[in-house]
N, C-alpha and C. Protein backbone atom coordinates (compact mmCIF):
# COMPACT_ATOMS: atom_id res chain seq x y z
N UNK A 1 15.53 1.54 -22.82
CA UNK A 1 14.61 1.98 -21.78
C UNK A 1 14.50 3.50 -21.86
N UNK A 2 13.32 4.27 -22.04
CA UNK A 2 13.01 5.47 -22.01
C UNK A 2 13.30 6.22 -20.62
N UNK A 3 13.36 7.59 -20.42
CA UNK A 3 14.52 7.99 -19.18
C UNK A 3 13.06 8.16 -18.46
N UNK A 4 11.83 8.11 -18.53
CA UNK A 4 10.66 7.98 -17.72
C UNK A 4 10.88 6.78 -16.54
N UNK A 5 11.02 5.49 -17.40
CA UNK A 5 11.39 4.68 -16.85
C UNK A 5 12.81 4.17 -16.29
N UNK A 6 13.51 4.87 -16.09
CA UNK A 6 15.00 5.45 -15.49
C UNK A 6 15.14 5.92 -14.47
N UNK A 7 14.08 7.08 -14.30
CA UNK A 7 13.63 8.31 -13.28
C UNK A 7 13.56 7.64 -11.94
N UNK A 8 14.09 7.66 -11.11
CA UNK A 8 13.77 6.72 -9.87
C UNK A 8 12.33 7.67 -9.40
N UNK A 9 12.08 8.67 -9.84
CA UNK A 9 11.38 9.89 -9.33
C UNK A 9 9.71 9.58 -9.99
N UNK A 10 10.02 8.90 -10.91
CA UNK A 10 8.49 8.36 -11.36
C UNK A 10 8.27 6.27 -11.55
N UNK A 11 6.97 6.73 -11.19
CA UNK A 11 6.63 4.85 -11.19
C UNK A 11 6.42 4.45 -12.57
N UNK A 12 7.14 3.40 -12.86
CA UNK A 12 6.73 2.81 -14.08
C UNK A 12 5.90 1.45 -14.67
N UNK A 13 4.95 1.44 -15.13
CA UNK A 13 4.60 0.19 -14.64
C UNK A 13 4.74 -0.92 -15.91
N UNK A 14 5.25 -0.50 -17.06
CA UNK A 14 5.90 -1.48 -18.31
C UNK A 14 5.34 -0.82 -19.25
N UNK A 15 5.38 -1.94 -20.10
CA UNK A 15 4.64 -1.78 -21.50
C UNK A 15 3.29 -2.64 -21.55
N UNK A 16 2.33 -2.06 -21.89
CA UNK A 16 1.49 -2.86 -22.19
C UNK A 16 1.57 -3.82 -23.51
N UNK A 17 1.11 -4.93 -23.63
CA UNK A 17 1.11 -5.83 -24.58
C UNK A 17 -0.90 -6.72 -24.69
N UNK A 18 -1.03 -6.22 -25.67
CA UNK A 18 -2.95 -6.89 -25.71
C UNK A 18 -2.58 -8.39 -26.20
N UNK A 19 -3.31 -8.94 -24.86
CA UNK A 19 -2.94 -10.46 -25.14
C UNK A 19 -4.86 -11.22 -25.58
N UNK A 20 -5.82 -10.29 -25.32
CA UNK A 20 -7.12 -10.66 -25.92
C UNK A 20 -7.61 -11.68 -24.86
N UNK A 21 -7.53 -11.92 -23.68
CA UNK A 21 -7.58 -13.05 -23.23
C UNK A 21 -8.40 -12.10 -21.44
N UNK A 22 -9.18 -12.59 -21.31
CA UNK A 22 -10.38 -12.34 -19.67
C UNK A 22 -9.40 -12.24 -19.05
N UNK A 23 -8.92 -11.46 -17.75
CA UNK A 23 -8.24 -11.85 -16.90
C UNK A 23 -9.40 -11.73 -15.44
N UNK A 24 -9.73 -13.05 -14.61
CA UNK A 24 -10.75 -12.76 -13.77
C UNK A 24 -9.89 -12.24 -12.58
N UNK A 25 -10.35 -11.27 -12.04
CA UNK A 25 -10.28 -11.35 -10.69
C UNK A 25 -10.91 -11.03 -9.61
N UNK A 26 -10.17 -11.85 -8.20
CA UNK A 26 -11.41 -12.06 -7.32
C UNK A 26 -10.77 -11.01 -5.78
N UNK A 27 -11.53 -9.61 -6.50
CA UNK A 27 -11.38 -8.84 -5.08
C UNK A 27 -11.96 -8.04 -4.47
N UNK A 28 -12.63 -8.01 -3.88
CA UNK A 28 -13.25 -7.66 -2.23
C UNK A 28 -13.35 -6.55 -1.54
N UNK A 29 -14.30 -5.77 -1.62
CA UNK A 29 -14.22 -4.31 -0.91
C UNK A 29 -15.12 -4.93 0.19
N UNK A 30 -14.13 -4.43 1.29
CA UNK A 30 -15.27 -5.04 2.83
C UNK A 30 -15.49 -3.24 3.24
N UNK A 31 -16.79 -3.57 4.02
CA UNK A 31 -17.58 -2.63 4.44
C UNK A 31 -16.60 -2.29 6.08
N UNK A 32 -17.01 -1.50 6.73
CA UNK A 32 -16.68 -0.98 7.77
C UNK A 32 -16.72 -1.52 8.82
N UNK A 33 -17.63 -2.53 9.09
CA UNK A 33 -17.81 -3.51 10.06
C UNK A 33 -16.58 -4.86 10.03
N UNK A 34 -16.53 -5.06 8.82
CA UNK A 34 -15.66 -6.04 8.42
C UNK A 34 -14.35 -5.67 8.72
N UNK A 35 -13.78 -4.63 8.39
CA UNK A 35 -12.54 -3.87 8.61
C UNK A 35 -12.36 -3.77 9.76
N UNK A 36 -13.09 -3.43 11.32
CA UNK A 36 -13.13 -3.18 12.32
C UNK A 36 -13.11 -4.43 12.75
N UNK A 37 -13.29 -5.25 12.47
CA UNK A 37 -13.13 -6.83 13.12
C UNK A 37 -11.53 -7.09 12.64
N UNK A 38 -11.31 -6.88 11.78
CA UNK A 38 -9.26 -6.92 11.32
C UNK A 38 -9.03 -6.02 12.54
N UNK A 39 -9.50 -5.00 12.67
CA UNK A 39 -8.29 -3.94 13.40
C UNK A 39 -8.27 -4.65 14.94
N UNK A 40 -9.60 -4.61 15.52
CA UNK A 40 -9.68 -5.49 16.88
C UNK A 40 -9.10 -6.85 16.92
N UNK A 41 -9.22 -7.49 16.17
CA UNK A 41 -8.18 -8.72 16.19
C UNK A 41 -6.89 -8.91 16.27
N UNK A 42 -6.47 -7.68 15.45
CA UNK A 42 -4.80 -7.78 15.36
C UNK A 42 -3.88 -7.38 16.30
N UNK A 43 -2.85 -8.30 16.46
CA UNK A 43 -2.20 -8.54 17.51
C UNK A 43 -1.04 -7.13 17.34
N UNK A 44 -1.02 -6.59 16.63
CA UNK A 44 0.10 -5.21 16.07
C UNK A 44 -0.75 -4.56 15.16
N UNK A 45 -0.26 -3.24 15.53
CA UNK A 45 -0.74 -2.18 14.29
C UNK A 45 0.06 -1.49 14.14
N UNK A 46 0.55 -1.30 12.55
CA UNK A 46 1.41 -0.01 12.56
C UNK A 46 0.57 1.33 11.11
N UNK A 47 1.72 2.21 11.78
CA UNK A 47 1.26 3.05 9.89
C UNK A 47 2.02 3.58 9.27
N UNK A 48 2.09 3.45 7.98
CA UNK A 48 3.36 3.81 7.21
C UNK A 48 2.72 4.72 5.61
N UNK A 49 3.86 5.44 5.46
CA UNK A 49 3.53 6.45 4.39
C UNK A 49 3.44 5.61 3.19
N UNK A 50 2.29 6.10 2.17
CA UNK A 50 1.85 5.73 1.16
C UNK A 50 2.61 5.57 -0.15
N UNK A 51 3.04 4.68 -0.39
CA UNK A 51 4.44 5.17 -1.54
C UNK A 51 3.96 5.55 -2.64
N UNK A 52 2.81 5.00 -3.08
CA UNK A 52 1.90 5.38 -4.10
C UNK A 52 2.14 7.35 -4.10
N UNK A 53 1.28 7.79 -2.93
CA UNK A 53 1.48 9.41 -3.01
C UNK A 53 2.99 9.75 -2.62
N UNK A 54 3.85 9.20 -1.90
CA UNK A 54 5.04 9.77 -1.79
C UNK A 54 6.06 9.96 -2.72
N UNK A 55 5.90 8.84 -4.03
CA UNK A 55 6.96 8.63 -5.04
C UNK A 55 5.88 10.07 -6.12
N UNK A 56 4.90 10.38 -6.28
CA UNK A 56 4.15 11.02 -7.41
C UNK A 56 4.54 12.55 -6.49
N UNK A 57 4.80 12.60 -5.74
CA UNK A 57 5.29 13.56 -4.78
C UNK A 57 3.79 14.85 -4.88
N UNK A 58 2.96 14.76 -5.84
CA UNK A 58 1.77 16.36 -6.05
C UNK A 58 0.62 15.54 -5.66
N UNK A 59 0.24 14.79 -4.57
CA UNK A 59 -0.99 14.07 -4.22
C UNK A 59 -1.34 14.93 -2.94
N UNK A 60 -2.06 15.95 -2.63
CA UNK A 60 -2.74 16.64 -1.91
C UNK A 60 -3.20 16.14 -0.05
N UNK A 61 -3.49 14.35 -0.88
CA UNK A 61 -4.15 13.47 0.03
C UNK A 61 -3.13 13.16 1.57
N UNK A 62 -3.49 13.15 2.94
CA UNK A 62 -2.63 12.61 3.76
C UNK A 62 -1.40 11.46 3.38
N UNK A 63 -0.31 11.72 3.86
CA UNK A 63 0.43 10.61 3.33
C UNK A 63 0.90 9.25 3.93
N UNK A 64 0.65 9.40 5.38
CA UNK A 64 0.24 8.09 6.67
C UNK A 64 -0.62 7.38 6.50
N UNK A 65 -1.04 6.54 5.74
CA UNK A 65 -2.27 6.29 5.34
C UNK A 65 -2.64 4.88 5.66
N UNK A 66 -1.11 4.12 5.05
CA UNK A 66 -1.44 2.89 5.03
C UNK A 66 -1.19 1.96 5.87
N UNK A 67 -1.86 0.93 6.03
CA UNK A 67 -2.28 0.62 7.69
C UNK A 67 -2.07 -1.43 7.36
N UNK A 68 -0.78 -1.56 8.59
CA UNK A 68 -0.07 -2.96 8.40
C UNK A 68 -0.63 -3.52 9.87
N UNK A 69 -0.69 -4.78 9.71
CA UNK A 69 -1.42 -5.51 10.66
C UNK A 69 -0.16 -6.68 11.19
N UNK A 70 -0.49 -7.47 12.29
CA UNK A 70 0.15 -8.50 13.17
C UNK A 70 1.91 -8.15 12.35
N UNK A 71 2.40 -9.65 11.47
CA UNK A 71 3.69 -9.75 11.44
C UNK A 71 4.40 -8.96 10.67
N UNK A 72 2.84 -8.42 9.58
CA UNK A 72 3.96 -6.96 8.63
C UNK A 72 3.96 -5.98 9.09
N UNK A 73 3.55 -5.44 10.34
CA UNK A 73 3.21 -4.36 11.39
C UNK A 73 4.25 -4.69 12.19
N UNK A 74 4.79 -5.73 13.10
CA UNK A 74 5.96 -5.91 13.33
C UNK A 74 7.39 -5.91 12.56
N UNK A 75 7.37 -6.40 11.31
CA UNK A 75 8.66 -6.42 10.91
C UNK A 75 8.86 -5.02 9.95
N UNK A 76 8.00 -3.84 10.03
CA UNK A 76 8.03 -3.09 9.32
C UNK A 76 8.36 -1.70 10.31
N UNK A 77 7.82 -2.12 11.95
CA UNK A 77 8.28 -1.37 12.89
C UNK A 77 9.30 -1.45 13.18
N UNK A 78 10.07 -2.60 12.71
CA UNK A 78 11.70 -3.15 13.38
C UNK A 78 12.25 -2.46 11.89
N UNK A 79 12.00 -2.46 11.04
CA UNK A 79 12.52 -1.81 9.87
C UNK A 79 12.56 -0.54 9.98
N UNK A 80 11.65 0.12 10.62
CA UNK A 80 11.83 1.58 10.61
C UNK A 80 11.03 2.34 9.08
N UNK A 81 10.12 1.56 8.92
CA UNK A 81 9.71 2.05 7.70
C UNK A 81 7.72 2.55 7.98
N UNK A 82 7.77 2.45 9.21
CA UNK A 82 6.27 2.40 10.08
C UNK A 82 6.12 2.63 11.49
N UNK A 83 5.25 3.39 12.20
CA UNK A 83 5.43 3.46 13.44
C UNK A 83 3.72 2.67 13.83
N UNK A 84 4.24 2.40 14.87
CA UNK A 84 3.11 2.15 16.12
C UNK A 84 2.16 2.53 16.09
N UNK A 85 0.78 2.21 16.24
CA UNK A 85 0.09 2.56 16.17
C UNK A 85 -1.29 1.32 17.22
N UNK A 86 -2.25 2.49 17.59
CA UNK A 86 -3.36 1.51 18.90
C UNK A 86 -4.85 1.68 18.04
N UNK A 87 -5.68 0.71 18.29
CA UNK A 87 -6.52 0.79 17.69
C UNK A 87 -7.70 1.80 18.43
């Protein structure tokens, strides 16, 4: 294992391997209206720092970003890894 991938300090995400083969996938950018019907629905909201920008540590961008709903908004507030948050 190369010390990149050692580094607890950087993300690693493997080795690539070309397997030649489609991979489909089926995912979904919802518009603003759509999103606002999640947030009003949900029974919990929390928000928790972005690990994506927190582990690369030079991302400029806010780092509260990411936004947990009903039971992962609860068990992530009891974790202490997210706070509270009202819509």
């Amino acid at each position: 294992m190369n010390a990149a991938m050692e580094d607890s300090n950087h993300i690693a995400a493997g080795i690539a391997l070309p397997i030649y083969e489609e991979i489909k996938l089926n995912n979904t950018v919802l518009n603003f209206d759509h999103v606002k019907r999640y947030i009003d629905k949900a029974s919990k909201l929390s928000v928790k720092d972005c690990i994506c920008r927190v582990k690369r540590k030079h991302c400029e961008a806010p780092i509260d970003v990411c936004l947990m709903l009903n039971d992962a908004a609860e068990a992530s507030i009891k974790k202490g890894t997210s706070r509270e948050v009202s819509a």
